[in-house]
N, C-alpha and C. Protein backbone atom coordinates (compact mmCIF):
# COMPACT_ATOMS: atom_id res chain seq x y z
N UNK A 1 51.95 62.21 60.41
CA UNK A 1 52.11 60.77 60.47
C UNK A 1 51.22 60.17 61.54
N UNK A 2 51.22 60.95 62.68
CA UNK A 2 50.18 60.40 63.81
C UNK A 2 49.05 60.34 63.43
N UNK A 3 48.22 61.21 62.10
CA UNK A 3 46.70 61.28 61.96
C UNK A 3 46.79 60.05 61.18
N UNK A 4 47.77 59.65 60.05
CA UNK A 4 47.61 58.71 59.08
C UNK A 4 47.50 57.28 60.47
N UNK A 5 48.00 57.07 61.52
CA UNK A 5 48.06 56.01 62.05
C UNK A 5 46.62 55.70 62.75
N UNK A 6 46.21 57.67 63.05
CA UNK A 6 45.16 57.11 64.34
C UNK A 6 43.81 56.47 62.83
N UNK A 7 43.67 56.91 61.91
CA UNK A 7 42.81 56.75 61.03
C UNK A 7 42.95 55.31 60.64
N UNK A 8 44.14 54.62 60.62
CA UNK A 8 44.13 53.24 60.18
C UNK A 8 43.87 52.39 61.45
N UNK A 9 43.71 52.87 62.54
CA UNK A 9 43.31 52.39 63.88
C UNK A 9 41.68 52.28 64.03
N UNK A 10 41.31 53.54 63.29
CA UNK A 10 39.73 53.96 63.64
C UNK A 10 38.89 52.57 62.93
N UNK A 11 38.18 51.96 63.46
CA UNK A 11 37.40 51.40 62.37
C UNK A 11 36.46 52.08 61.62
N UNK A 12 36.73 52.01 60.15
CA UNK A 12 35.74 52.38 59.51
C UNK A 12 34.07 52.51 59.77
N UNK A 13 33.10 53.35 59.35
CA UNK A 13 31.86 53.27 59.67
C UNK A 13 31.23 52.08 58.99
N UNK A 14 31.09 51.62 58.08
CA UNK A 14 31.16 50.81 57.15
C UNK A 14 31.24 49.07 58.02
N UNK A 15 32.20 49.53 58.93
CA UNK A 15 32.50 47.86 59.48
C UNK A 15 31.29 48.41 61.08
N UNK A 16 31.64 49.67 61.18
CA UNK A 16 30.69 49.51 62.44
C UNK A 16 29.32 49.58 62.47
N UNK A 17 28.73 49.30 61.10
CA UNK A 17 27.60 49.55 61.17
C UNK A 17 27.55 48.20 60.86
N UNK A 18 28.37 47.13 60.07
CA UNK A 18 28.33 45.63 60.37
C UNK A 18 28.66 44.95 61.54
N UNK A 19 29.37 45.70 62.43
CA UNK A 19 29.25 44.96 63.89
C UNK A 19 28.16 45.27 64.34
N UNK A 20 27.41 46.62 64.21
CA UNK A 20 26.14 46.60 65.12
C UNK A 20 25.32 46.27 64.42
N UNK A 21 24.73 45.75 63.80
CA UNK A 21 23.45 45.48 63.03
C UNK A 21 23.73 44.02 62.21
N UNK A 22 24.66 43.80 61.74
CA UNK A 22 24.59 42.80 61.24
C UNK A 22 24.90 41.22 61.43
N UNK A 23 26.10 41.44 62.73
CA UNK A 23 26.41 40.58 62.95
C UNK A 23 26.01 40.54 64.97
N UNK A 24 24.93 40.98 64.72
CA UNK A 24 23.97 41.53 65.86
C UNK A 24 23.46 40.01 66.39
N UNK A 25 23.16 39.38 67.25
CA UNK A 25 22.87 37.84 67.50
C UNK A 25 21.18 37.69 67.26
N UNK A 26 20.51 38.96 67.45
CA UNK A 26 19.07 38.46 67.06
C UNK A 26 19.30 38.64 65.82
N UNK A 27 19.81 39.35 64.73
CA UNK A 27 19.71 39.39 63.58
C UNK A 27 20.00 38.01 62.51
N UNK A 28 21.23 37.69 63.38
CA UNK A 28 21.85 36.30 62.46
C UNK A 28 20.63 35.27 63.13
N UNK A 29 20.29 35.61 64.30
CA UNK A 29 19.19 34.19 64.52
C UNK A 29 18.07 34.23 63.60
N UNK A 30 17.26 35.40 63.65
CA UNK A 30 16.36 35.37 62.83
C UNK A 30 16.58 35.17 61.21
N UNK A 31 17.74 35.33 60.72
CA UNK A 31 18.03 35.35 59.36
C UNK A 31 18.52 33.39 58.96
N UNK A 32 18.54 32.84 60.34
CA UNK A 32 19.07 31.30 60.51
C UNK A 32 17.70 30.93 60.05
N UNK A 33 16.90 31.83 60.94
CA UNK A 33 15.01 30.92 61.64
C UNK A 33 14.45 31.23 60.14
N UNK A 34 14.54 31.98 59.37
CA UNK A 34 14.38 32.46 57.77
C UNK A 34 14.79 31.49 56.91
N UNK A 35 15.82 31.16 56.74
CA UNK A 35 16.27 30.84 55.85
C UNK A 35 15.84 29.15 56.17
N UNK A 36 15.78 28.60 57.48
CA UNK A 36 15.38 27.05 57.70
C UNK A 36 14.21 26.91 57.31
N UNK A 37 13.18 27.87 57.35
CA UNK A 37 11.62 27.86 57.46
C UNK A 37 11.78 27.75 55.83
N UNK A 38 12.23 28.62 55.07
CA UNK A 38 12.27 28.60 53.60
C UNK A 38 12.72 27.45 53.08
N UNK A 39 13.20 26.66 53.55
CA UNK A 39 14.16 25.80 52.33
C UNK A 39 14.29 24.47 52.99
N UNK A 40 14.37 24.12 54.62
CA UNK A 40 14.69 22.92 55.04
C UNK A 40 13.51 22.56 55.72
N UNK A 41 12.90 22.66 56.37
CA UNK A 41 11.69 22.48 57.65
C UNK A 41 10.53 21.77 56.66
N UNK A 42 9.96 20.62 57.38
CA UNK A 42 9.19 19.90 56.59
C UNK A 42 7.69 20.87 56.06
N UNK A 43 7.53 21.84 56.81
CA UNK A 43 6.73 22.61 56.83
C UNK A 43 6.38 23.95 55.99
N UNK A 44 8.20 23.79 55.05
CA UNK A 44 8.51 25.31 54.70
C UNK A 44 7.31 25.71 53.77
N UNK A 45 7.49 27.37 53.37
CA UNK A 45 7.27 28.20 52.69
C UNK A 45 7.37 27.19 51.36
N UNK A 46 8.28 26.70 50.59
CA UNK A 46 8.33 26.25 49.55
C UNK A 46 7.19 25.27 49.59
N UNK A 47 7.01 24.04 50.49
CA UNK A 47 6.31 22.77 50.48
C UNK A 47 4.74 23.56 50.76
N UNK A 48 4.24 24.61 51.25
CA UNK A 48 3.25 24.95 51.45
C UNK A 48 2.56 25.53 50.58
N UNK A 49 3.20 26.22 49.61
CA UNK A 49 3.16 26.60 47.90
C UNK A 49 2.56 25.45 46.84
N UNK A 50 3.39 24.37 47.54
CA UNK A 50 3.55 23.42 46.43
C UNK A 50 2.24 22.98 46.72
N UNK A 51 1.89 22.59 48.02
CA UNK A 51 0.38 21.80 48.27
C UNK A 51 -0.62 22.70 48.17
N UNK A 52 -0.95 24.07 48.11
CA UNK A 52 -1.81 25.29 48.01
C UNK A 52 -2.05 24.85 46.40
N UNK A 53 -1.08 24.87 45.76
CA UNK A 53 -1.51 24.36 44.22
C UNK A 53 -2.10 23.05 44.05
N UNK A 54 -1.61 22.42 44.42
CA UNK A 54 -2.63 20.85 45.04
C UNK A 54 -3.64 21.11 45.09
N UNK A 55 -4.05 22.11 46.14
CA UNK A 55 -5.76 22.11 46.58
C UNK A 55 -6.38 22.26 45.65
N UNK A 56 -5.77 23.67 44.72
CA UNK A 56 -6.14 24.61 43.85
C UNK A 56 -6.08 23.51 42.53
N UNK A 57 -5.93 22.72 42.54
CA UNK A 57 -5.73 21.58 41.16
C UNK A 57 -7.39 20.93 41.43
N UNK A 58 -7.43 20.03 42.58
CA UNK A 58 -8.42 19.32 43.19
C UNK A 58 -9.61 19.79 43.20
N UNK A 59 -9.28 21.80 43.57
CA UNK A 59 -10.64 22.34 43.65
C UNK A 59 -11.31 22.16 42.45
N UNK A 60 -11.09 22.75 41.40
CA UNK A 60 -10.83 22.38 39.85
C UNK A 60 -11.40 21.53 39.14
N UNK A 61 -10.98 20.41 39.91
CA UNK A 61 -11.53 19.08 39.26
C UNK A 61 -12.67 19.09 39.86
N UNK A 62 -12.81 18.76 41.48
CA UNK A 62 -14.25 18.86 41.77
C UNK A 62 -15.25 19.74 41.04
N UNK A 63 -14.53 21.03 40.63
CA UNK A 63 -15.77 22.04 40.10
C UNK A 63 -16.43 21.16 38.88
N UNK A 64 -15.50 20.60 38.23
CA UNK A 64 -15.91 19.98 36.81
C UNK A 64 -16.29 18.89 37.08
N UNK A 65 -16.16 17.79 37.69
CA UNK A 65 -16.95 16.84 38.00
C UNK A 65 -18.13 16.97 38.44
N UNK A 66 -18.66 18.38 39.42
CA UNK A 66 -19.70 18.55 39.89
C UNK A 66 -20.67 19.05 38.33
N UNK A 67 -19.75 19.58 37.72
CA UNK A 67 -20.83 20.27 36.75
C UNK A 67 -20.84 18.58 35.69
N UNK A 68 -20.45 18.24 35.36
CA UNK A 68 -21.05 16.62 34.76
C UNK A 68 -21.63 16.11 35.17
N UNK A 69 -21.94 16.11 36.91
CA UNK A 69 -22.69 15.20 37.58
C UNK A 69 -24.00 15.90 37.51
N UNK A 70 -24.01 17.07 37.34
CA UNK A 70 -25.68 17.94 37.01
C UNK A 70 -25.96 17.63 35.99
N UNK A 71 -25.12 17.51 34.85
CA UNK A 71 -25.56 17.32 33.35
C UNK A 71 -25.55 16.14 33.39
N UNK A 72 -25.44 14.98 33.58
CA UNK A 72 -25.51 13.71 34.08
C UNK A 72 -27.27 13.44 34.46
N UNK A 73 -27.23 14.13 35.51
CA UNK A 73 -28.23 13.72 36.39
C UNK A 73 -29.58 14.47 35.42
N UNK A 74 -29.45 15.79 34.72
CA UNK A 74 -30.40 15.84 33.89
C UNK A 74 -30.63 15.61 32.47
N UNK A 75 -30.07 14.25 32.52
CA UNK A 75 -30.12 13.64 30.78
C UNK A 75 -30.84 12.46 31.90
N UNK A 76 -30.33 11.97 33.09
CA UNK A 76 -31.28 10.90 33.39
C UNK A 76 -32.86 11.41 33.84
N UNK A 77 -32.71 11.99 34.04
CA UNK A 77 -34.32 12.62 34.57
C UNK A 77 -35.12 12.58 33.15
N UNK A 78 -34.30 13.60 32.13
CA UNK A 78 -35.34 13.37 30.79
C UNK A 78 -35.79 12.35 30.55
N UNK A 79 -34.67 11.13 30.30
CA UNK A 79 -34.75 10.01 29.85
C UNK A 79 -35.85 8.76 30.35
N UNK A 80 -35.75 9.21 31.78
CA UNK A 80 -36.78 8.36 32.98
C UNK A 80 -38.08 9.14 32.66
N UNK A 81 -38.14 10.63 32.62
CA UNK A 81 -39.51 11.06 32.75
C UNK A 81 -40.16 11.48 31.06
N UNK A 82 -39.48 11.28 30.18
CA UNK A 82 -40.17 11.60 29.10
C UNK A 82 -39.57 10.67 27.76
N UNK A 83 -41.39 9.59 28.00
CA UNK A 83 -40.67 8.85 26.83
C UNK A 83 -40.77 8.99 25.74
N UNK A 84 -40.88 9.95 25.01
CA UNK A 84 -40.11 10.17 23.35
C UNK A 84 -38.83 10.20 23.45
N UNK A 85 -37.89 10.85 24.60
CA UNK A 85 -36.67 11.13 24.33
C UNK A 85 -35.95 9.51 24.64
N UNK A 86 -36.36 8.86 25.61
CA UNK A 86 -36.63 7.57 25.80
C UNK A 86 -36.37 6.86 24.62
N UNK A 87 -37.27 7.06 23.71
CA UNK A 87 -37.73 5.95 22.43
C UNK A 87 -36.18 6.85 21.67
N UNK A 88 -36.22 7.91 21.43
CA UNK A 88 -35.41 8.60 20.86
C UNK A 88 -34.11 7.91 21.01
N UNK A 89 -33.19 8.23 22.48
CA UNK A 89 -31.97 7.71 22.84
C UNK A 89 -32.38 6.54 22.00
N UNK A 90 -32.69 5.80 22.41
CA UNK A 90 -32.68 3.72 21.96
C UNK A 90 -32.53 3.88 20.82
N UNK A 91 -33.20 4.45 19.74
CA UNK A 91 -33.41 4.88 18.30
C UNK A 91 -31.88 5.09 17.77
N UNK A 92 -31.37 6.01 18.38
CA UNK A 92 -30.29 6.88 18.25
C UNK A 92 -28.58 5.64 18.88
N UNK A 93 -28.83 5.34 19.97
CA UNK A 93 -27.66 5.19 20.08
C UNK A 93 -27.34 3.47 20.15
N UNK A 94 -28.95 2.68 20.66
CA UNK A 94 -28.54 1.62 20.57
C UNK A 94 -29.56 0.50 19.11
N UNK A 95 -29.77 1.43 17.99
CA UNK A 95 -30.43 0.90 16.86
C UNK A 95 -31.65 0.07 16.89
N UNK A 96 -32.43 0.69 17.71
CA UNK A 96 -33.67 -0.07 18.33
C UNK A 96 -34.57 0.53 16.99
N UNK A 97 -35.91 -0.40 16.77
CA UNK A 97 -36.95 0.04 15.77
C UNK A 97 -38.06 -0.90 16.64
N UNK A 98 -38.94 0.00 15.58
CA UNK A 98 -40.20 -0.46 15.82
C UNK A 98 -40.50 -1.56 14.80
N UNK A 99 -41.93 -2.72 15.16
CA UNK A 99 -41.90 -3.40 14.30
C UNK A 99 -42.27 -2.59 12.86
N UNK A 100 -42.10 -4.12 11.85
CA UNK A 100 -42.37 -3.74 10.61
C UNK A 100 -41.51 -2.08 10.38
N UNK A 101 -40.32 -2.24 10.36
CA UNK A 101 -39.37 -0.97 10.53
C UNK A 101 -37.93 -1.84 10.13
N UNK A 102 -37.27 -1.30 9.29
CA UNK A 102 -36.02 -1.60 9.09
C UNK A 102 -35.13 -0.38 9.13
N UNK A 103 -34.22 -0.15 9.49
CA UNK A 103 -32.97 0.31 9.74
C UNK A 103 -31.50 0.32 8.77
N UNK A 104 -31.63 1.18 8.45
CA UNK A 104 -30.49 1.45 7.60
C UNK A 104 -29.14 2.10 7.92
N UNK A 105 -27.92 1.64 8.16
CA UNK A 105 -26.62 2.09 8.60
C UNK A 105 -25.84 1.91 7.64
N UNK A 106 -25.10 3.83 7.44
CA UNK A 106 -24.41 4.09 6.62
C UNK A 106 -23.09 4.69 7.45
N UNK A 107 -21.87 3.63 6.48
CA UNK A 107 -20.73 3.63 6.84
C UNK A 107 -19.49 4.60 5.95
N UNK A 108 -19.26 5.42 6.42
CA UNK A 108 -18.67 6.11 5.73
C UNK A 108 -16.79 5.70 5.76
N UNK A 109 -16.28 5.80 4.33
CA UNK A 109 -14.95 5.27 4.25
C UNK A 109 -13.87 6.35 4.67
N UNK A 110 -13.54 5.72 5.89
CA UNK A 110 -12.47 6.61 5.90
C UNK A 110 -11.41 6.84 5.00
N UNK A 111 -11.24 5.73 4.15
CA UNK A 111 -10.09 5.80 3.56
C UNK A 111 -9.77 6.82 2.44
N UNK A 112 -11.08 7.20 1.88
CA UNK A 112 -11.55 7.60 0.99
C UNK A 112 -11.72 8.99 1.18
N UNK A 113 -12.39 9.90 2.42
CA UNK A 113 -12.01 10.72 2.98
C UNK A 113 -11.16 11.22 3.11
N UNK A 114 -10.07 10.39 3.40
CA UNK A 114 -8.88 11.25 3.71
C UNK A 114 -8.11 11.70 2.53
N UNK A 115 -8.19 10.90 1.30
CA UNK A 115 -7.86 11.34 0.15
C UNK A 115 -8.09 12.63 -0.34
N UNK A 116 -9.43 12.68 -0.39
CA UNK A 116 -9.74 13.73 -0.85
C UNK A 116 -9.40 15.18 -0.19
């Protein structure tokens, strides 16, 4: 009967390895300083994720805007330095002719299209 008592006296290993380690004061601090940095702090882990994808959006776009602004810049160069393509564009997009030249624009029906 005395062993059954001293054993319900003993604390288990189980609890003493949660008094020493777990409920240890640097442990719960650092697991406080963890868990604020993650989830509350204007600064956290989460909000720094969120704006890293931001950049990573922005970078993105700049890449593609930069590459239009090359293809941009060499449709104007043709256009300024070589005038057939010159006469061409005008020809092409804003229905320019030469004299004694008529121009013919064909309109195709959509309506009719889609029928078929």
């Amino acid at each position: 009967m005395d062993n059954l008592i001293k054993d319900i006296k003993k604390p288990s290993s189980g609890f003493r390895f949660l008094r020493k380690y777990v409920l240890n004061k640097y442990v719960i601090t650092i697991t406080v300083f963890l868990v604020w940095m993650t989830f509350f702090d204007s600064t956290s882990f989460l909000v720094i994720n969120e704006l890293n994808g931001e950049i990573k959006k922005y970078e993105e776009q700049l890449d593609y805007y930069k590459k239009e602004y090359q293809k941009n810049d060499n449709f104007y160069k043709k256009l300024m330095f070589n005038k057939s393509e010159r006469e061409k564009f005008a020809r092409e997009n804003y229905f320019m002719k030469k004299k004694n030249e008529e121009i013919f624009i064909l309109v195709v029906d959509s309506a009719n299209s889609v029928k078929k």
